[in-house]
N, C-alpha and C. Protein backbone atom coordinates (compact mmCIF):
# COMPACT_ATOMS: atom_id res chain seq x y z
N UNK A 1 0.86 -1.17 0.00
CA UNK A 1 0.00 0.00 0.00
C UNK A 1 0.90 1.23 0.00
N UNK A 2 1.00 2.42 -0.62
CA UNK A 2 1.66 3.45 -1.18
C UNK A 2 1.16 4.44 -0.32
N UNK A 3 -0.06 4.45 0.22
CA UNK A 3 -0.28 5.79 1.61
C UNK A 3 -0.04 5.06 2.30
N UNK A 4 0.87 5.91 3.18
CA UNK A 4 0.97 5.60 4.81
C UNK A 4 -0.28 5.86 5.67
N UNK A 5 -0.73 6.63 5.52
CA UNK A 5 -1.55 7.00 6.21
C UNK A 5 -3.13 6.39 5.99
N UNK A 6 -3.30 5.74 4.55
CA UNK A 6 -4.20 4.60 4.72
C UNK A 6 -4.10 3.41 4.79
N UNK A 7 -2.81 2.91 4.96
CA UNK A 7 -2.62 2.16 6.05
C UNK A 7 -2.51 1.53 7.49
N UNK A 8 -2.23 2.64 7.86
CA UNK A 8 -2.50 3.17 9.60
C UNK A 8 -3.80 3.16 9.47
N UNK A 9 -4.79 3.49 8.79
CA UNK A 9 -6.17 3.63 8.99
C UNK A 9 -6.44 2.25 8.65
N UNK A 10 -6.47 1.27 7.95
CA UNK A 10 -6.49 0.48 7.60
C UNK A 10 -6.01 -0.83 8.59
N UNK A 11 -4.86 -0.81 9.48
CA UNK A 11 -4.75 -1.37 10.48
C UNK A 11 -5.56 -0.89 11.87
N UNK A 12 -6.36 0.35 11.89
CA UNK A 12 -6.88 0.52 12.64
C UNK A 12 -8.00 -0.44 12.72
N UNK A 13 -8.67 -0.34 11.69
CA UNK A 13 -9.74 -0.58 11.34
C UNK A 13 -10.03 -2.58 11.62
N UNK A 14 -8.83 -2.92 11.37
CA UNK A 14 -8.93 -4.58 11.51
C UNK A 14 -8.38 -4.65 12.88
N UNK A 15 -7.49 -3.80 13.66
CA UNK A 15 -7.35 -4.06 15.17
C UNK A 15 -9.10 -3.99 15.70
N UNK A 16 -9.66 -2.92 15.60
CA UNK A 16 -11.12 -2.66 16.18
C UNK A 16 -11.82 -4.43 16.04
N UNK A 17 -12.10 -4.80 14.22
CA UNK A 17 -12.45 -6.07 14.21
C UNK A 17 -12.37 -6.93 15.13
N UNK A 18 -10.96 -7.38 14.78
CA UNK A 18 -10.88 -8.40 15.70
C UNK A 18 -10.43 -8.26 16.96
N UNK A 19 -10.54 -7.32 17.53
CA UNK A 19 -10.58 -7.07 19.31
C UNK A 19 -12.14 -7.27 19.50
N UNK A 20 -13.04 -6.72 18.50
CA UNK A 20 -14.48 -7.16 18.93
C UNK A 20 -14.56 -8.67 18.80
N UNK A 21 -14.40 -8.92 18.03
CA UNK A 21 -14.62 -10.75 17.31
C UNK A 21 -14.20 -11.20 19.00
N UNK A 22 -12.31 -11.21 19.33
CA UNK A 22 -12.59 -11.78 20.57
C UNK A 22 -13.31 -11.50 21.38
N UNK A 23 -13.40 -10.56 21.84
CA UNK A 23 -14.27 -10.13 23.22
C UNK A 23 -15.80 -10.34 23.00
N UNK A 24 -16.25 -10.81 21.59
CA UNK A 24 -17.69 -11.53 21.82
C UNK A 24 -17.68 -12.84 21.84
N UNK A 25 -15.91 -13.14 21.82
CA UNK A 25 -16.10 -14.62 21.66
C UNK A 25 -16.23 -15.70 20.21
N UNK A 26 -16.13 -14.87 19.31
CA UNK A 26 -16.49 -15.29 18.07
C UNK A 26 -15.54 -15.42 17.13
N UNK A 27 -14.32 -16.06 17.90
CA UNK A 27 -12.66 -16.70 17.69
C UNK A 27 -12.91 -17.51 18.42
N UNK A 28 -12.09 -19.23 17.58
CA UNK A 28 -11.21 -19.72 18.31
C UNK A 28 -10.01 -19.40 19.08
N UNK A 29 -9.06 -20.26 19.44
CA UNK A 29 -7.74 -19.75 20.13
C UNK A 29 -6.84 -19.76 19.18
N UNK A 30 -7.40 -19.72 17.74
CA UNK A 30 -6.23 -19.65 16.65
C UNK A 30 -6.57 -18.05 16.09
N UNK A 31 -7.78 -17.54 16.68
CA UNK A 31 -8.41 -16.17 16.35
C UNK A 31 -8.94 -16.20 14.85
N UNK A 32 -9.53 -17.16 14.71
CA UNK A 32 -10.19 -17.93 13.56
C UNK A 32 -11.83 -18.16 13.68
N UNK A 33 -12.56 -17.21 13.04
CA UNK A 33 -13.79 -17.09 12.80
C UNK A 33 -14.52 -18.42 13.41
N UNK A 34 -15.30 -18.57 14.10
CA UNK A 34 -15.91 -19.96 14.69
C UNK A 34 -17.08 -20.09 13.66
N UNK A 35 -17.50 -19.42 13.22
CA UNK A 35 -19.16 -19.23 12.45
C UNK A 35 -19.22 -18.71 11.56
N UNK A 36 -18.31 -18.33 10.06
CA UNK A 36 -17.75 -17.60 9.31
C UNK A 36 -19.35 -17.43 8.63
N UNK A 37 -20.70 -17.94 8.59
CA UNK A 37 -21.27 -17.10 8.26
C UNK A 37 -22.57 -16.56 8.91
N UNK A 38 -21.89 -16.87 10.51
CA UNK A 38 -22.97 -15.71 11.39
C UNK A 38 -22.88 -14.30 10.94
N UNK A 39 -24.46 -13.28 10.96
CA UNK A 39 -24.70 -12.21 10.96
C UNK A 39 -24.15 -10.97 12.31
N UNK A 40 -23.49 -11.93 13.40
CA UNK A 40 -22.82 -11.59 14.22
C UNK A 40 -21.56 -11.34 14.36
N UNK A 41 -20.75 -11.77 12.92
CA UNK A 41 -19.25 -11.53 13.45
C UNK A 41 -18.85 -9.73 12.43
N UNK A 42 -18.12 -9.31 13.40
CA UNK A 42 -17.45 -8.48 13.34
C UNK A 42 -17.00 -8.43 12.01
N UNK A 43 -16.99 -7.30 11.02
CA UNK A 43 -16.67 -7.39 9.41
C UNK A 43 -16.20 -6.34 9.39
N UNK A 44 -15.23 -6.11 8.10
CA UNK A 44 -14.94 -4.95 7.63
C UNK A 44 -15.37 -5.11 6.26
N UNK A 45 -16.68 -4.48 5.92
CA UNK A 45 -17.06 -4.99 4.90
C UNK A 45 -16.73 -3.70 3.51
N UNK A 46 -16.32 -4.46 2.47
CA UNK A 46 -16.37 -4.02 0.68
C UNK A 46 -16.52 -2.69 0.58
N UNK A 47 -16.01 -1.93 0.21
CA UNK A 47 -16.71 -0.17 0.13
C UNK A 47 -17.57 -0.41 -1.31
N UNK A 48 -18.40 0.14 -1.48
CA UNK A 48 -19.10 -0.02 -2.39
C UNK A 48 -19.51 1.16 -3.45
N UNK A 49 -18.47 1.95 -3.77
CA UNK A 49 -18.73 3.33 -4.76
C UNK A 49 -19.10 4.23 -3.66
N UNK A 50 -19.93 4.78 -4.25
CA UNK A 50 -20.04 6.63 -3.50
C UNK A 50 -20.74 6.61 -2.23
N UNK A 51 -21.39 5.43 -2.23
CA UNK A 51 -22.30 5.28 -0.87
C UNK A 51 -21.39 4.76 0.06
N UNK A 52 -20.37 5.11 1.12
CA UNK A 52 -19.58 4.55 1.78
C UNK A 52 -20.41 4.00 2.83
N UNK A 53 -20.23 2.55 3.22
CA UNK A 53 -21.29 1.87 4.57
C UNK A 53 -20.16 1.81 5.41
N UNK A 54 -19.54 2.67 6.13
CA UNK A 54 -18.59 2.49 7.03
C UNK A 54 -17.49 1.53 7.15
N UNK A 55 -16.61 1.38 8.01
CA UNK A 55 -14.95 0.59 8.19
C UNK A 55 -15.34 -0.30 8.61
N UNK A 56 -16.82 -0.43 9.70
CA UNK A 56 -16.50 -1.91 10.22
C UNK A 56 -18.47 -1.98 10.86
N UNK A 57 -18.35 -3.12 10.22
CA UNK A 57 -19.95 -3.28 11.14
C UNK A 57 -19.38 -4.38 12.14
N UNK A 58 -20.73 -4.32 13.36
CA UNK A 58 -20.66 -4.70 14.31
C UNK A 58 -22.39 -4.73 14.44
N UNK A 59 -23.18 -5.49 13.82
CA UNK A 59 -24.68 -5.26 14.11
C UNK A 59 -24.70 -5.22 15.09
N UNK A 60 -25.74 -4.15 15.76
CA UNK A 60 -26.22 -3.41 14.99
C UNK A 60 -26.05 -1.94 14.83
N UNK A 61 -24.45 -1.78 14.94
CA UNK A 61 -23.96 -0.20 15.02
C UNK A 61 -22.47 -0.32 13.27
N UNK A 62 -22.67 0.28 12.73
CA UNK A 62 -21.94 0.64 11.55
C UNK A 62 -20.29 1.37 12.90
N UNK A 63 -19.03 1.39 12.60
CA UNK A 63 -18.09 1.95 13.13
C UNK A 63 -17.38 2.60 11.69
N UNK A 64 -17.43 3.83 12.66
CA UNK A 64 -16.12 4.56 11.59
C UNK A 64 -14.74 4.73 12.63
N UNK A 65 -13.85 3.80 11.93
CA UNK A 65 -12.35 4.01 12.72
C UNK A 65 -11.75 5.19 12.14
N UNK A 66 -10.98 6.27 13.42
CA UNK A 66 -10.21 7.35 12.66
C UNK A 66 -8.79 6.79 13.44
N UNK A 67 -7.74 7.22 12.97
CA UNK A 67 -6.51 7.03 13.47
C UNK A 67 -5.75 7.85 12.60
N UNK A 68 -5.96 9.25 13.25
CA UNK A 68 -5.70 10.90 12.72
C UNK A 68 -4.85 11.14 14.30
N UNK A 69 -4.23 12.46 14.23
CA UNK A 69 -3.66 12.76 15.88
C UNK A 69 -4.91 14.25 15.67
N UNK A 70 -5.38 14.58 15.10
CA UNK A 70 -6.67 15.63 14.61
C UNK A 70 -7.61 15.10 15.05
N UNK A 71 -8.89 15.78 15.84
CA UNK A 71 -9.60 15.36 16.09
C UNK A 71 -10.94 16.27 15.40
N UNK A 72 -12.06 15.59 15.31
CA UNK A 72 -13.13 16.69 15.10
C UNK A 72 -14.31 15.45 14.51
N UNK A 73 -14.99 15.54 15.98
CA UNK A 73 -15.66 14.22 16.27
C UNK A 73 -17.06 14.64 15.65
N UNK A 74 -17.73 15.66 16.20
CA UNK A 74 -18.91 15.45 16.00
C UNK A 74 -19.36 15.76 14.33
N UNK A 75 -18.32 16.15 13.31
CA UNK A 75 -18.01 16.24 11.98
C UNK A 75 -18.25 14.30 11.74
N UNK A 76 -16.96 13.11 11.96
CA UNK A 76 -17.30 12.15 12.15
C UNK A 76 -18.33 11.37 12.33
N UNK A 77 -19.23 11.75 13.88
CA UNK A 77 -19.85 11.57 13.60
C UNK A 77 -21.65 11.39 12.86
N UNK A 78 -21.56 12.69 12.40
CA UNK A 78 -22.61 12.74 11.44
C UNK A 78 -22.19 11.97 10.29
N UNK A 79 -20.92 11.59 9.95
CA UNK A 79 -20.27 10.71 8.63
C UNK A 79 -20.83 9.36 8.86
N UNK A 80 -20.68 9.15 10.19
CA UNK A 80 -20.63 7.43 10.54
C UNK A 80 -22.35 7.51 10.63
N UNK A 81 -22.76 8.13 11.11
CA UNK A 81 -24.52 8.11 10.63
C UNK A 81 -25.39 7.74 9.62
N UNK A 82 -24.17 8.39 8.82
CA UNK A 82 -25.02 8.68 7.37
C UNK A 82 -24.71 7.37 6.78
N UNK A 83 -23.12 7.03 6.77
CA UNK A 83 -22.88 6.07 6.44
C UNK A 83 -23.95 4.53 6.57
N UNK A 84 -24.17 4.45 8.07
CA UNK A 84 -24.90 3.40 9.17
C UNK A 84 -26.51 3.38 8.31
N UNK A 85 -26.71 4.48 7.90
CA UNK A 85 -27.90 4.40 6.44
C UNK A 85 -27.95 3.74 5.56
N UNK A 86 -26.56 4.13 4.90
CA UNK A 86 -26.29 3.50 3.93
C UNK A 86 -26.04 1.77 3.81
N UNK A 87 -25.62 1.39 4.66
CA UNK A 87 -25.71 -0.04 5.39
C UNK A 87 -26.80 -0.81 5.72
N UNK A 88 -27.54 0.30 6.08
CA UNK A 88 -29.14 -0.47 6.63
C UNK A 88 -28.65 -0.97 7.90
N UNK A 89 -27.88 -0.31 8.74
CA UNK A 89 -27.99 -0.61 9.90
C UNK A 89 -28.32 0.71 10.86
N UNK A 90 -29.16 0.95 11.94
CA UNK A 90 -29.63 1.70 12.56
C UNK A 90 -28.87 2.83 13.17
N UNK A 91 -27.11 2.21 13.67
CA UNK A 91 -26.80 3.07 14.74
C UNK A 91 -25.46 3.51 13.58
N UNK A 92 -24.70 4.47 14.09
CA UNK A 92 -23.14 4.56 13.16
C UNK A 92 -22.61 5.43 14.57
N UNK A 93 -20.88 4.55 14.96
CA UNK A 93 -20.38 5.45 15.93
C UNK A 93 -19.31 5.85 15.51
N UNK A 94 -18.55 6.45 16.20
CA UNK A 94 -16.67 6.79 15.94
C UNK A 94 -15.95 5.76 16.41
N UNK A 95 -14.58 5.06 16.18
CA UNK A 95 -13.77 4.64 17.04
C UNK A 95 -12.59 5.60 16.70
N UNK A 96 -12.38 6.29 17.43
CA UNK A 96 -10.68 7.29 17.11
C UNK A 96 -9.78 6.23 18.41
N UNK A 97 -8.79 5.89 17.77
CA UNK A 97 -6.72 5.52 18.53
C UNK A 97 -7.01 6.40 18.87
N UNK A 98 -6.29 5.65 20.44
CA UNK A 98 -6.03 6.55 21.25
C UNK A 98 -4.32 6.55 21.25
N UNK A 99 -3.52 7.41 20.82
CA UNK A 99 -2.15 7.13 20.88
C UNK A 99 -1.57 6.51 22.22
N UNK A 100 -0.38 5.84 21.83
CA UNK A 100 -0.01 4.95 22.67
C UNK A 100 -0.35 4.17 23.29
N UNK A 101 -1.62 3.81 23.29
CA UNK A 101 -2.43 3.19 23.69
C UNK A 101 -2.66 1.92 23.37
N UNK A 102 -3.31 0.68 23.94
CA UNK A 102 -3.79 -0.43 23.13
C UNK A 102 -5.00 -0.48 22.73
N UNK A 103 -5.64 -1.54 21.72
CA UNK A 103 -7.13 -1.47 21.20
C UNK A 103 -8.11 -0.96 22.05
N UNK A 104 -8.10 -1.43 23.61
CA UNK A 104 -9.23 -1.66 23.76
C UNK A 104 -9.34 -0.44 24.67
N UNK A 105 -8.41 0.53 24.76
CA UNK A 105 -8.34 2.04 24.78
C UNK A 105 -8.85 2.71 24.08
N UNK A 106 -9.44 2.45 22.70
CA UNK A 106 -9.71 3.22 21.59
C UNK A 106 -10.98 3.82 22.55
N UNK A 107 -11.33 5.28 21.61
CA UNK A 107 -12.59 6.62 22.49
C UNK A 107 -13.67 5.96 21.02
N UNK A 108 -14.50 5.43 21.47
CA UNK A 108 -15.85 5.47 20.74
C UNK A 108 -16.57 6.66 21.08
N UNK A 109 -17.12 6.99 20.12
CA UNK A 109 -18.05 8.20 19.74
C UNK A 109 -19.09 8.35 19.51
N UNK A 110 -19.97 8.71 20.01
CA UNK A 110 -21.47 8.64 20.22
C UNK A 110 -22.89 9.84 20.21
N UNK A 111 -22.95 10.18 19.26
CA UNK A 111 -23.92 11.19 19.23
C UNK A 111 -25.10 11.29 20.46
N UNK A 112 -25.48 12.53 21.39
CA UNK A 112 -26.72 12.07 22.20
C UNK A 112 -27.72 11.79 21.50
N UNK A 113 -28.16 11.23 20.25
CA UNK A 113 -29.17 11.09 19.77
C UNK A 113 -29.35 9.51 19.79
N UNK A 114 -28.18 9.10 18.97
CA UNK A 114 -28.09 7.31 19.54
C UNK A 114 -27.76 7.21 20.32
N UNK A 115 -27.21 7.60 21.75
CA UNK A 115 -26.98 6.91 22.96
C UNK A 115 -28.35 7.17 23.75
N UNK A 116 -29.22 7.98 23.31
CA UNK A 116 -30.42 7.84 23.84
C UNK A 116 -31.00 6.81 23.37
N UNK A 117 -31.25 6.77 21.48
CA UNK A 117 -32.11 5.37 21.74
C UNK A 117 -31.45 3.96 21.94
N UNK A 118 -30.16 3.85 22.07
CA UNK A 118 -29.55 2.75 22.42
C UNK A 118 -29.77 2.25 24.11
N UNK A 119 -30.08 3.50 24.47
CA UNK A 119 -30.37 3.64 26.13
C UNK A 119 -31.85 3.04 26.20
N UNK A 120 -32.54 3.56 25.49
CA UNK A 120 -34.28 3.42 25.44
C UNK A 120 -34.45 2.25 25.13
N UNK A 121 -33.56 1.64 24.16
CA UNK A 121 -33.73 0.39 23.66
C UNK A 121 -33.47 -0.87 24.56
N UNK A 122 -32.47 -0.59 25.50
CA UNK A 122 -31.46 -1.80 26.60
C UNK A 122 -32.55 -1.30 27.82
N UNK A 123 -34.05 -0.36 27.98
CA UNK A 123 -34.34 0.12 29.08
C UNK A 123 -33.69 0.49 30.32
N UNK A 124 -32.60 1.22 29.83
CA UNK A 124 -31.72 1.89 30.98
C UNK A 124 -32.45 2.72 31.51
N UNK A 125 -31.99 3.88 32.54
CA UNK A 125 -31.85 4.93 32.75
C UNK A 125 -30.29 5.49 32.39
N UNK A 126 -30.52 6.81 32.43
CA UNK A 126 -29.00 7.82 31.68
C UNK A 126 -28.05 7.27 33.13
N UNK A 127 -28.59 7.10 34.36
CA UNK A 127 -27.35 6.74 35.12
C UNK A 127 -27.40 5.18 35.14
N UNK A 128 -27.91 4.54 34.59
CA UNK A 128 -27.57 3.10 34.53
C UNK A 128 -26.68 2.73 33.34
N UNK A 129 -27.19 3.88 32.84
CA UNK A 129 -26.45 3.75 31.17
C UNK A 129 -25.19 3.97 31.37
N UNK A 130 -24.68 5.17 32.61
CA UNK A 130 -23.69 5.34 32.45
C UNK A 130 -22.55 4.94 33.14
N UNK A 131 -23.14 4.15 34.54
CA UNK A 131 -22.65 3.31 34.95
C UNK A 131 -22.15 2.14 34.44
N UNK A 132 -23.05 0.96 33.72
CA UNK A 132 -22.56 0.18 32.95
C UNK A 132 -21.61 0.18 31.78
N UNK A 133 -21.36 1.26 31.21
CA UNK A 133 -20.69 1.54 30.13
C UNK A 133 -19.53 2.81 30.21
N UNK A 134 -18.97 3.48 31.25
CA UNK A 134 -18.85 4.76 31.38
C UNK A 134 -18.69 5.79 30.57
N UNK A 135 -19.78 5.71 30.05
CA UNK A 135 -19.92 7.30 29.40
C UNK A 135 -19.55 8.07 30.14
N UNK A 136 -19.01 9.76 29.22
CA UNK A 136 -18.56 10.82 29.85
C UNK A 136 -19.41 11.58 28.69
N UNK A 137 -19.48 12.58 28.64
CA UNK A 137 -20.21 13.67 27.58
C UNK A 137 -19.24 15.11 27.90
N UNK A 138 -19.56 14.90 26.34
CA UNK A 138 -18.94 16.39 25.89
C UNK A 138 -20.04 17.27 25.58
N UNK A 139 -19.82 18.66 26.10
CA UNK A 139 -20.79 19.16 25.47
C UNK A 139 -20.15 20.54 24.91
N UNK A 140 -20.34 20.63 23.66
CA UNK A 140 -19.17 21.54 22.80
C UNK A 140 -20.27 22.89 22.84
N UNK A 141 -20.44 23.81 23.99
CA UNK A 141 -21.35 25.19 23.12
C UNK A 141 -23.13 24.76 23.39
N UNK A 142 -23.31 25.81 22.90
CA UNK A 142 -25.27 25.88 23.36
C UNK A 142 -25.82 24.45 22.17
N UNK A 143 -24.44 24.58 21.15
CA UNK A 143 -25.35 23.36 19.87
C UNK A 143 -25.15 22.37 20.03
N UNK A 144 -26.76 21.76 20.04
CA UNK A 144 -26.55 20.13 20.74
C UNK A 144 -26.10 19.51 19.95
N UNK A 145 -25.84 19.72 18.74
CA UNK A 145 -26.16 18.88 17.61
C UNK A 145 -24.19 18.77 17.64
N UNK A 146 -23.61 19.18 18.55
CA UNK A 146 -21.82 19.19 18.61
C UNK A 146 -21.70 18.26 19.86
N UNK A 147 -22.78 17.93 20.16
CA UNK A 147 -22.52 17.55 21.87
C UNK A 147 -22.52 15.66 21.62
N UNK A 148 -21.52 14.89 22.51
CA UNK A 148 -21.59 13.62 22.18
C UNK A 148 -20.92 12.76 23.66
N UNK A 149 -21.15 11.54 23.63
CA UNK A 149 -20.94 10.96 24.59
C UNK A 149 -19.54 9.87 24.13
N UNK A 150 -18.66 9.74 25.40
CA UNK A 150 -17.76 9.01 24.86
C UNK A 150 -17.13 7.86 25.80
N UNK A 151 -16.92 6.49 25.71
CA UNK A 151 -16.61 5.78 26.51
C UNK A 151 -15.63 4.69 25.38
N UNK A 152 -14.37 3.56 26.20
CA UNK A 152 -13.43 2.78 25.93
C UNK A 152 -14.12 1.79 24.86
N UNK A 153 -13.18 1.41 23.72
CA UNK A 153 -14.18 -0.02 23.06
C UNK A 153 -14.30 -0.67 23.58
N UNK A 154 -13.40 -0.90 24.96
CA UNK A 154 -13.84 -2.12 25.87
C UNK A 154 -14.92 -1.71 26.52
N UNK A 155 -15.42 -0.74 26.97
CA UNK A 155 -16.71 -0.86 27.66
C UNK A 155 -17.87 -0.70 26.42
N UNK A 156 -17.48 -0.10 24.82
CA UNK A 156 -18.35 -0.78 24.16
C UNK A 156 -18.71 -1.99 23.63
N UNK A 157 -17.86 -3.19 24.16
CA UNK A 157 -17.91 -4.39 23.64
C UNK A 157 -18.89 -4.85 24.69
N UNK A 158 -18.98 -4.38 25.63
CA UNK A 158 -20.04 -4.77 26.82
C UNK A 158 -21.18 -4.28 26.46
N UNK A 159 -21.04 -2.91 25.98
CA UNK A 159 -22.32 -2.61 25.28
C UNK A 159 -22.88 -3.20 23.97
N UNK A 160 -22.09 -3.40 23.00
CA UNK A 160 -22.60 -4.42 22.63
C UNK A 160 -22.88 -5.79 22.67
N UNK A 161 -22.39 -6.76 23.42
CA UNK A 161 -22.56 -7.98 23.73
C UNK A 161 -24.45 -7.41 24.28
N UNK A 162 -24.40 -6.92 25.50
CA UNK A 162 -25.47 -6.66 26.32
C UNK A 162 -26.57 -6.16 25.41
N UNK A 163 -26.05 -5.62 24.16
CA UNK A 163 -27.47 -5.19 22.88
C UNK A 163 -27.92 -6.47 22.29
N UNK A 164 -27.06 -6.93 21.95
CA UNK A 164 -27.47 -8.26 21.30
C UNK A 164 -28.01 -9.08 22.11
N UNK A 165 -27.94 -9.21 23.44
CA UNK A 165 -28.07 -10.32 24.42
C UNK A 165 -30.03 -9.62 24.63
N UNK A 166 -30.01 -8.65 24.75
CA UNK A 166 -31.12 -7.53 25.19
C UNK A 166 -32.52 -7.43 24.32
N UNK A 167 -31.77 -6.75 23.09
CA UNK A 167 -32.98 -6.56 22.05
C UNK A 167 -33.32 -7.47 21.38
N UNK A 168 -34.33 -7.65 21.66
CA UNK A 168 -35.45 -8.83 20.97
C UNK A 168 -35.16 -9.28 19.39
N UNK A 169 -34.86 -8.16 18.32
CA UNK A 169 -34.81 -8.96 17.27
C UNK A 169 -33.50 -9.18 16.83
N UNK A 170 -32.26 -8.47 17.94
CA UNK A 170 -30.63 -8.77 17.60
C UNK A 170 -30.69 -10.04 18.32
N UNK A 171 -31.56 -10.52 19.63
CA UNK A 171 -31.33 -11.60 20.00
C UNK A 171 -31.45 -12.66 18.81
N UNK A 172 -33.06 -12.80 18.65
CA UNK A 172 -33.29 -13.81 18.00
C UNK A 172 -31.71 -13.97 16.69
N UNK A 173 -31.61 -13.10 15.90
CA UNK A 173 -30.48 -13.37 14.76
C UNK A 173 -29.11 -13.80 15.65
N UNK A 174 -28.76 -13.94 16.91
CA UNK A 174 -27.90 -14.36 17.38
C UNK A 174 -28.31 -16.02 17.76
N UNK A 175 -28.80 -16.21 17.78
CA UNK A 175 -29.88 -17.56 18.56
C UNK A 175 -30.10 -18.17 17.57
């Protein structure tokens, strides 16, 4: 590959994978797909022309990996939204590297618009929500529409395991 820099993005993007794949369990101990054609495993799926469906699904949230030292999240994520459309999947988040860091350090990114209905959906409350998962929120200025919530991929792998385990029709397609 001739960019450096979509390469680094590009290894981002398959560290996220398969740190989810293990932590749902959906590796052997050779880190070898157990179910290569469950609707559950972790993909980095095909770009497909102008309609970009994001770096990595994870039903039922689309991920956009950044691995920039620039940040400018809530730009992102309206990308990973739109994208998560384009997919036909409901939710789209951020994963930005965290430098020096390992995977499961990475800052997921979360608009308050889906962490509400992801909240509504698991019947949390905002402090159960944020207990289980530790969200922190940013809130950039009077515009909500800049404002976003942010917690570790490791505590989103809990959040997602616990979506799938939770909602009725991610269960059943896991089952």
């Amino acid at each position: 590959m001739a960019n450096p820099n979509k390469a680094r993005g590009t290894a981002w993007e398959s560290e996220i994978r398969d740190y989810l794949n293990r932590f749902l369990g959906l590796v052997d101990d050779d880190a070898r797909i157990t179910n290569p054609f469950s609707a559950m495993n972790v993909r980095r799926p095909a770009q497909e022309g102008a309609r970009d469906v994001g770096d990595v699904h994870a039903a039922p949230f689309v991920l956009e990996a950044k691995n920039t030292a620039g940040s400018a999240v809530p730009t992102w994520i309206r990308q990973a939204e739109i994208e998560a459309v384009h997919a036909g999947f409901p939710y789209g988040v951020v994963v930005q590297k965290a430098r020096g860091r390992r995977t499961r350090w990475g800052r997921v990114h979360v608009s308050v618009r889906t962490w509400t209905r992801v909240r509504l959906a698991l019947g949390m409350t905002s402090r159960e929500m944020h207990d289980a998962f530790g969200f922190t929120a940013s809130l950039r200025g009077l515009d909500t529409g800049r404002w976003y919530f942010t917690c570790t991929l490791h505590d989103f792998g809990h959040l997602l395991a616990d979506y799938r385990r939770t909602v009725p029709e991610v269960a059943r397609a896991v089952h």
